[in-house]
PDB file of N, CA and C in Angstrom:
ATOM      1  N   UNK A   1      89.355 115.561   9.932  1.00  0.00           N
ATOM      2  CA  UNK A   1      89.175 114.138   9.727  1.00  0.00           C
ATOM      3  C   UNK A   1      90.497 113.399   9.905  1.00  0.00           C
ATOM      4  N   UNK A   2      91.635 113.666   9.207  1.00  0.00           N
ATOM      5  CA  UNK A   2      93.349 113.213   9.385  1.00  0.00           C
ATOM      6  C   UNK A   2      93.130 113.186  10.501  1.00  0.00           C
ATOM      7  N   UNK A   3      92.829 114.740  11.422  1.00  0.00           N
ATOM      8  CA  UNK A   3      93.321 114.381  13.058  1.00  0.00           C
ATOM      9  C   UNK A   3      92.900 113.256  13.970  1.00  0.00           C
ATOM     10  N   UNK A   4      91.270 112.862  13.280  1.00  0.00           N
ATOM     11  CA  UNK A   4      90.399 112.125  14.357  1.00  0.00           C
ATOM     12  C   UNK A   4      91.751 110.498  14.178  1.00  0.00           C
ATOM     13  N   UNK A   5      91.678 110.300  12.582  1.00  0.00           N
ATOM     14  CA  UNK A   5      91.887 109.355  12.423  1.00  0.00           C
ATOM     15  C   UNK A   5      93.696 109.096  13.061  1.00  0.00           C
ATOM     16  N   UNK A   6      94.524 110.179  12.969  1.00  0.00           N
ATOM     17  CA  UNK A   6      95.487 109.953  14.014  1.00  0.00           C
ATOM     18  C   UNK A   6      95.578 109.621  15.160  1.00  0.00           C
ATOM     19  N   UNK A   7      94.830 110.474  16.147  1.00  0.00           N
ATOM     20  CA  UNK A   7      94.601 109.911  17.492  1.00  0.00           C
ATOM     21  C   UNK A   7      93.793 108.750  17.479  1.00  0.00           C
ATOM     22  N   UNK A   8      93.061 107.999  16.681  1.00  0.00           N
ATOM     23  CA  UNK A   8      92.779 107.104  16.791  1.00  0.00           C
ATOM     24  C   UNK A   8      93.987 105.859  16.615  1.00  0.00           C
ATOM     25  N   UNK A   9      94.930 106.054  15.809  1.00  0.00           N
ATOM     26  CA  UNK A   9      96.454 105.271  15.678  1.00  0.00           C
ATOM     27  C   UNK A   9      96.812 105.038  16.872  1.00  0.00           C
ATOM     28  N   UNK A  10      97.181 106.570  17.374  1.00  0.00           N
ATOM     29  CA  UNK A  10      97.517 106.827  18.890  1.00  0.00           C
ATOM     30  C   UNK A  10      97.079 105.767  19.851  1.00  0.00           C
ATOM     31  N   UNK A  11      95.534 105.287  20.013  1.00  0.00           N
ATOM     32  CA  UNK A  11      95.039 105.132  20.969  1.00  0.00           C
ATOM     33  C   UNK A  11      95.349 103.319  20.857  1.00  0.00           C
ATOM     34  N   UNK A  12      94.763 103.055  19.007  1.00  0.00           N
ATOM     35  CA  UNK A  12      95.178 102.082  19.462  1.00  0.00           C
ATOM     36  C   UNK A  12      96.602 101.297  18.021  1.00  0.00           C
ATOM     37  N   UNK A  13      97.816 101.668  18.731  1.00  0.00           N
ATOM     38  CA  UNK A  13      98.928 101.360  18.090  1.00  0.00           C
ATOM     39  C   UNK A  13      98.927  99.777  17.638  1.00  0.00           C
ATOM     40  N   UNK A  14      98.638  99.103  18.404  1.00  0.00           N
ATOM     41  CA  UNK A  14      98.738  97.515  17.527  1.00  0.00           C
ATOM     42  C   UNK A  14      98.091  97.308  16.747  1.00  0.00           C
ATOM     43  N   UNK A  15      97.232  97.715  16.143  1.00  0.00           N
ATOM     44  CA  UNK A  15      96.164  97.926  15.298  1.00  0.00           C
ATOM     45  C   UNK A  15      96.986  98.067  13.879  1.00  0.00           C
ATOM     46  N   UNK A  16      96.171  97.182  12.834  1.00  0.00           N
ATOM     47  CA  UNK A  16      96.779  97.947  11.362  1.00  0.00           C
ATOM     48  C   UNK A  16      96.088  98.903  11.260  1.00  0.00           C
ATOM     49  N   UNK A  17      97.209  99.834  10.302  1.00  0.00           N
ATOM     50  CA  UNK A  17      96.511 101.299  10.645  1.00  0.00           C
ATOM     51  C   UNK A  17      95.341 100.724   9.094  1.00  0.00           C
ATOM     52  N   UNK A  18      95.165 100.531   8.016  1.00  0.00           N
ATOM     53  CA  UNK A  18      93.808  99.850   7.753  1.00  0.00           C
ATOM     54  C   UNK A  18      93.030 100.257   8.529  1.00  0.00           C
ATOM     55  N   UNK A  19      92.905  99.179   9.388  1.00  0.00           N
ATOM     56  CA  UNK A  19      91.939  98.602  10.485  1.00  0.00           C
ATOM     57  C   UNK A  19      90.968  99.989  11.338  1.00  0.00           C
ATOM     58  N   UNK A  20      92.374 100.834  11.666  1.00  0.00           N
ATOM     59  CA  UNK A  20      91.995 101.612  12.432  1.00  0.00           C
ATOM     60  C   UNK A  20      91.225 103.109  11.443  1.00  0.00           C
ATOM     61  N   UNK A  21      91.770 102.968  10.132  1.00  0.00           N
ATOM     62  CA  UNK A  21      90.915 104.114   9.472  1.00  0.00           C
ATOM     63  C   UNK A  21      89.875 103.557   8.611  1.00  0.00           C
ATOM     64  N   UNK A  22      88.987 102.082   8.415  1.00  0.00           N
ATOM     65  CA  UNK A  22      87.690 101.965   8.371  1.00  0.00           C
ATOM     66  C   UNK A  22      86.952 101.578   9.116  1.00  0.00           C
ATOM     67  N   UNK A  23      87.333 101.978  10.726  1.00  0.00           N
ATOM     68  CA  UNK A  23      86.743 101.997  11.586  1.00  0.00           C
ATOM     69  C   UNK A  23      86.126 103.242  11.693  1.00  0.00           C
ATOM     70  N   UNK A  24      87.296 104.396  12.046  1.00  0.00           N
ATOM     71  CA  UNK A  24      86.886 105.866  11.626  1.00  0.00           C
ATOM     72  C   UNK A  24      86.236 106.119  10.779  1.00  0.00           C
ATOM     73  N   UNK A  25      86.419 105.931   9.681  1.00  0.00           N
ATOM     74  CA  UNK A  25      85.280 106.531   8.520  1.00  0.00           C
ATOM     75  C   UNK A  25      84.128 105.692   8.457  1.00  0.00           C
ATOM     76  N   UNK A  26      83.933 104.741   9.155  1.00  0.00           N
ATOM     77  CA  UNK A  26      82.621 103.888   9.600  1.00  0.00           C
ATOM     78  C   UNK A  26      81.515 104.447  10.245  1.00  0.00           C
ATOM     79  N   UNK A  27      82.678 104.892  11.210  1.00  0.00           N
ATOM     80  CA  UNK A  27      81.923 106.120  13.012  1.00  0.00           C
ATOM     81  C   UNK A  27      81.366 107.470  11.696  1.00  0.00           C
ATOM     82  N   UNK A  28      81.928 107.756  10.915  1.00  0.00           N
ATOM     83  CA  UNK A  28      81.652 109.413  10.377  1.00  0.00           C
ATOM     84  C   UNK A  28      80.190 108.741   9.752  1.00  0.00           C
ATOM     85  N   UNK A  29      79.561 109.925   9.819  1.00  0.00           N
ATOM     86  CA  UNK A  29      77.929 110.868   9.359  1.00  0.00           C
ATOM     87  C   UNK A  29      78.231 110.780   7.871  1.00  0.00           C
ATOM     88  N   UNK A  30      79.158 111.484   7.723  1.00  0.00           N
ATOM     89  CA  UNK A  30      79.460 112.267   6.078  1.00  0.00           C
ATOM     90  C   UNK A  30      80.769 111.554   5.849  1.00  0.00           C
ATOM     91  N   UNK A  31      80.972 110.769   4.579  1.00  0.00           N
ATOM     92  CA  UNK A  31      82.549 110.405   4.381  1.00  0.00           C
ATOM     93  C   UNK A  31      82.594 110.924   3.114  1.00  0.00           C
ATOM     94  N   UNK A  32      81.617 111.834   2.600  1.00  0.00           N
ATOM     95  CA  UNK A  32      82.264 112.895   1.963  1.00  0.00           C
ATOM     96  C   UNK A  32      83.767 113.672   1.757  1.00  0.00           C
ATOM     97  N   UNK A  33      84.018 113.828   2.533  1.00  0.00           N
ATOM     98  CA  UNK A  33      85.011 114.992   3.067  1.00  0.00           C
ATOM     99  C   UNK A  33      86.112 113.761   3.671  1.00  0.00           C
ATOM    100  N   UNK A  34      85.883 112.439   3.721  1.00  0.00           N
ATOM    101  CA  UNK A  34      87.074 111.817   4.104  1.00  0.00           C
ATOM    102  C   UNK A  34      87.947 111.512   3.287  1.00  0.00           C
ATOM    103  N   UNK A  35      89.387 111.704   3.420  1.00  0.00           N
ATOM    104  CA  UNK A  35      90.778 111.624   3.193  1.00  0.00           C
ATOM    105  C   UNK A  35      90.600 109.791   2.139  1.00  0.00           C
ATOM    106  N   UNK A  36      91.153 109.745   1.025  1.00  0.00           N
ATOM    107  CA  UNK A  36      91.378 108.318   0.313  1.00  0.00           C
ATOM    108  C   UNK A  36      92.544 107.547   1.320  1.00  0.00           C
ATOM    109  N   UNK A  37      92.523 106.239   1.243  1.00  0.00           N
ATOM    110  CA  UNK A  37      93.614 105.606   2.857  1.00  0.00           C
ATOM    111  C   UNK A  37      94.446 105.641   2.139  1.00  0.00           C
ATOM    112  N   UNK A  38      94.781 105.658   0.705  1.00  0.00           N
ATOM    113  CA  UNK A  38      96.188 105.997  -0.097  1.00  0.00           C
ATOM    114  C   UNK A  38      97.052 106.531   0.281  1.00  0.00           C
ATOM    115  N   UNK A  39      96.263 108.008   0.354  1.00  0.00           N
ATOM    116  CA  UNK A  39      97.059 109.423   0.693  1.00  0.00           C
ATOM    117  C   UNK A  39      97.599 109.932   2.255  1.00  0.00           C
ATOM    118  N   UNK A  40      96.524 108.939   3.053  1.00  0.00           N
ATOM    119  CA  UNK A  40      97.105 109.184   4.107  1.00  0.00           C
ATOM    120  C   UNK A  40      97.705 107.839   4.988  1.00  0.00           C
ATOM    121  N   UNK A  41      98.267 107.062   3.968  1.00  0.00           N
ATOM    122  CA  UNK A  41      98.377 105.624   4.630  1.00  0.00           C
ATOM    123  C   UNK A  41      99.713 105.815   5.160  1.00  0.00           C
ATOM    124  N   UNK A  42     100.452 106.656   4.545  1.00  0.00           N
ATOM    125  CA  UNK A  42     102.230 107.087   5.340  1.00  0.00           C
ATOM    126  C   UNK A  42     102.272 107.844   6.546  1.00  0.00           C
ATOM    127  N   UNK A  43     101.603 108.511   6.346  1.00  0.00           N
ATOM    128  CA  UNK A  43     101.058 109.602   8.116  1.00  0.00           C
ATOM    129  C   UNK A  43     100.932 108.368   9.078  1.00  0.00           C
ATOM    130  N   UNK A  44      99.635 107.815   8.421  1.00  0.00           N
ATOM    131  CA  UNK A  44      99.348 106.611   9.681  1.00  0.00           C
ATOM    132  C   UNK A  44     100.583 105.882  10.087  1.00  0.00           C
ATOM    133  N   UNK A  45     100.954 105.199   9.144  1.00  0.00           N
ATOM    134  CA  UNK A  45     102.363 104.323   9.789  1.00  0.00           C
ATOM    135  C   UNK A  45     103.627 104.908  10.506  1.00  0.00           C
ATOM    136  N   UNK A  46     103.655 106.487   9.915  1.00  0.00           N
ATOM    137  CA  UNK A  46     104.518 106.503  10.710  1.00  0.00           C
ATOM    138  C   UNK A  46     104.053 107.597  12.230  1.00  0.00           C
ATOM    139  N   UNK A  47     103.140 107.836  12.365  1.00  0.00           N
ATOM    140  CA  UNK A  47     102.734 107.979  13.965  1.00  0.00           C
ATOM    141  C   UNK A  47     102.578 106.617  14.754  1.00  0.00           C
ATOM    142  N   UNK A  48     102.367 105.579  14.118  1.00  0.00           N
ATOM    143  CA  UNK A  48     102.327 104.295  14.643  1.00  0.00           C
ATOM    144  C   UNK A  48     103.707 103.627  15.098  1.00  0.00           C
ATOM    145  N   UNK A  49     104.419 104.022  13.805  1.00  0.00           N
ATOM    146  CA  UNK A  49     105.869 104.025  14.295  1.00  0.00           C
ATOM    147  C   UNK A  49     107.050 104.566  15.206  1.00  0.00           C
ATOM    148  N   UNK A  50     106.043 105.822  15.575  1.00  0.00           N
ATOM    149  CA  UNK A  50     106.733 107.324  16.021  1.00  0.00           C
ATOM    150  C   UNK A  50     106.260 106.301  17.704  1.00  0.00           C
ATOM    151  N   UNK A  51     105.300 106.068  18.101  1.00  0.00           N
ATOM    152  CA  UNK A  51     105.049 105.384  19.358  1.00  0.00           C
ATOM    153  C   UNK A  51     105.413 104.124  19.734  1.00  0.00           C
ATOM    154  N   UNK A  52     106.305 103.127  18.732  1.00  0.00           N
ATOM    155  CA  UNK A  52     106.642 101.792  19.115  1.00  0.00           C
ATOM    156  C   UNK A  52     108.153 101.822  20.100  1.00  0.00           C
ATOM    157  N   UNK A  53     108.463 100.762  20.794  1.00  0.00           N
ATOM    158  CA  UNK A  53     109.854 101.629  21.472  1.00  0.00           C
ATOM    159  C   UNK A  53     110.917 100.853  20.567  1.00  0.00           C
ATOM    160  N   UNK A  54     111.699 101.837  20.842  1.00  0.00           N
ATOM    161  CA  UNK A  54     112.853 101.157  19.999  1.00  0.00           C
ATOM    162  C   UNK A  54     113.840  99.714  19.711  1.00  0.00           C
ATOM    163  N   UNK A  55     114.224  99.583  18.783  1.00  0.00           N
ATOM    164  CA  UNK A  55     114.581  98.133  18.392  1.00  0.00           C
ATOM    165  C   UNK A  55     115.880  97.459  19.485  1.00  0.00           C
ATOM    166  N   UNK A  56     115.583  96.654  20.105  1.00  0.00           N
ATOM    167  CA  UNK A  56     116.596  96.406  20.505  1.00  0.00           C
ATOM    168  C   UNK A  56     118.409  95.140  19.797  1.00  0.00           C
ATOM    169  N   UNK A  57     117.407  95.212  18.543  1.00  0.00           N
ATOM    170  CA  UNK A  57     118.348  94.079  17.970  1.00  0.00           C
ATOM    171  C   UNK A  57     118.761  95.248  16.532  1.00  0.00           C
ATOM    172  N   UNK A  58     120.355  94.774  16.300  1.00  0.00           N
ATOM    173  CA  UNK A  58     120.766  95.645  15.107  1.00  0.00           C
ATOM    174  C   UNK A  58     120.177  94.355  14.082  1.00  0.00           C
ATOM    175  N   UNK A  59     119.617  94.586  12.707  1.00  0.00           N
ATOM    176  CA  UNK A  59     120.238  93.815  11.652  1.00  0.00           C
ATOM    177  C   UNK A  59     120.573  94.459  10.226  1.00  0.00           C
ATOM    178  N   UNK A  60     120.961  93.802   9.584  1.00  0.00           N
ATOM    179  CA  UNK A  60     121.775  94.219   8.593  1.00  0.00           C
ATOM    180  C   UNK A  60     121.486  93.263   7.344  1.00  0.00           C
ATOM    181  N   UNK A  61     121.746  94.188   6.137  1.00  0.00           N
ATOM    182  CA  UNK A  61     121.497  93.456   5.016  1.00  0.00           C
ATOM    183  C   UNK A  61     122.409  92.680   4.507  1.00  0.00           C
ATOM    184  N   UNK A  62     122.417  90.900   4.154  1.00  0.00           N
ATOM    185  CA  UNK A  62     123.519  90.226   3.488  1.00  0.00           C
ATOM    186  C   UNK A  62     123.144  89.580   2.387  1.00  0.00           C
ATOM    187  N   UNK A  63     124.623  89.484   2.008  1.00  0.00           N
ATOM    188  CA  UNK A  63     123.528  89.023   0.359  1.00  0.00           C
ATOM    189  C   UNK A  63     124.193  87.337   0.159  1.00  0.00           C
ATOM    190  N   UNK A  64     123.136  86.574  -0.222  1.00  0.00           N
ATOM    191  CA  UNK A  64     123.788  85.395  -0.439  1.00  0.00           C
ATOM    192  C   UNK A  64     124.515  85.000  -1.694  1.00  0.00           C
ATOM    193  N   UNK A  65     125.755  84.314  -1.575  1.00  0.00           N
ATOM    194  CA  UNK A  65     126.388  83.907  -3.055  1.00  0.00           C
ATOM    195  C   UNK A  65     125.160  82.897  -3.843  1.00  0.00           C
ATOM    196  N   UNK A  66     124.473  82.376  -2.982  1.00  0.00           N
ATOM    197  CA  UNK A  66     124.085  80.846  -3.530  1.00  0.00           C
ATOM    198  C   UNK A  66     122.793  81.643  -4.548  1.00  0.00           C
ATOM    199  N   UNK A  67     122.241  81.991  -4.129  1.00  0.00           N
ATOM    200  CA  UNK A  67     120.852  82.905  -4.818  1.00  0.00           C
ATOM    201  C   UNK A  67     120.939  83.997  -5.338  1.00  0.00           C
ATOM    202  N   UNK A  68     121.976  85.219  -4.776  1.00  0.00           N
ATOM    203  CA  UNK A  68     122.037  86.326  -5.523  1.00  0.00           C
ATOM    204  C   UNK A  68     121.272  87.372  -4.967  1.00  0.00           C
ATOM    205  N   UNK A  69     120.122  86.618  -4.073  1.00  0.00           N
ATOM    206  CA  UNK A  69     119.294  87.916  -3.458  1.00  0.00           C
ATOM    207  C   UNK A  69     119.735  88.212  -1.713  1.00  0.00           C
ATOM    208  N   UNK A  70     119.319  89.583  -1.669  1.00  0.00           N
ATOM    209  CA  UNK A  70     120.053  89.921  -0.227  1.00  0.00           C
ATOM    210  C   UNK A  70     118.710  88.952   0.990  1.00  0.00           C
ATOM    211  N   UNK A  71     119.126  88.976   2.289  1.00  0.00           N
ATOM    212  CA  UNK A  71     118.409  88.528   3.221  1.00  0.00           C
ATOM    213  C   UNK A  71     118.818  89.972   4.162  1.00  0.00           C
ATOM    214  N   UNK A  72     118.066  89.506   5.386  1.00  0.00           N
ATOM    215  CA  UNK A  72     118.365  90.164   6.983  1.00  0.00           C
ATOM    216  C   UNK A  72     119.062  89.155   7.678  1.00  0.00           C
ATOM    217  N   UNK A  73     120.105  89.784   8.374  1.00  0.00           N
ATOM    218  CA  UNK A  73     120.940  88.851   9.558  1.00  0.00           C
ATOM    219  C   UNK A  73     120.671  89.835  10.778  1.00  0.00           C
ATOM    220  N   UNK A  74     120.855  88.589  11.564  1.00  0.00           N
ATOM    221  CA  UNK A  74     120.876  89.595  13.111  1.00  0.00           C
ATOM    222  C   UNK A  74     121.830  90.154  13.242  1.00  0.00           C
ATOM    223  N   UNK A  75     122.436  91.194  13.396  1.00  0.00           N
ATOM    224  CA  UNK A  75     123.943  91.914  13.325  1.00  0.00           C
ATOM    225  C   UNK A  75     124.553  91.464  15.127  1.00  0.00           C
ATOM    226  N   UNK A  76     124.084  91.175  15.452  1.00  0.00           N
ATOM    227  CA  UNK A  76     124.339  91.654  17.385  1.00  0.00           C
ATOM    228  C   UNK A  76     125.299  90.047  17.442  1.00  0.00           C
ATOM    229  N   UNK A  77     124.998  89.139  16.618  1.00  0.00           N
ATOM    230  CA  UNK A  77     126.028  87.847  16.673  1.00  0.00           C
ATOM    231  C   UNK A  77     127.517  87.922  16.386  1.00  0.00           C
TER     232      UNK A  77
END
């Protein structure tokens, strides 16, 4: 069942992986035997992740004086 629902990530990557595993367990006969999306919600993201191409922008964490909480900056400036 994990496997169907992987290659289904695979096939379709823009997809939230959500999306793409109550679709799968929609298609199944028996969801008996299917996986909780809890347990396998980190698998999914990161085969989803494992196929995106890589980032072309660095960023980096900064923290502001004015608020105290960090942001993202584009590092590449």
């Amino acid at each position: 069942m994990v496997c169907r629902i992987l290659s289904a990530v695979e096939n379709a990557p823009s997809q939230p992986v959500r999306r793409v595993y109550d679709a799968v367990i929609q298609g199944e006969a028996s969801v008996r035997d299917a996986p909780n999306f809890r347990t396998v919600r980190t698998q999914l993201e990161r085969r989803r992740a494992s196929l995106a191409p890589p980032s072309q922008r660095l960023w980096r964490m900064s923290s502001s004086l004015t608020s105290g909480r960090g942001h993202w900056e584009d590092g590449s400036t």
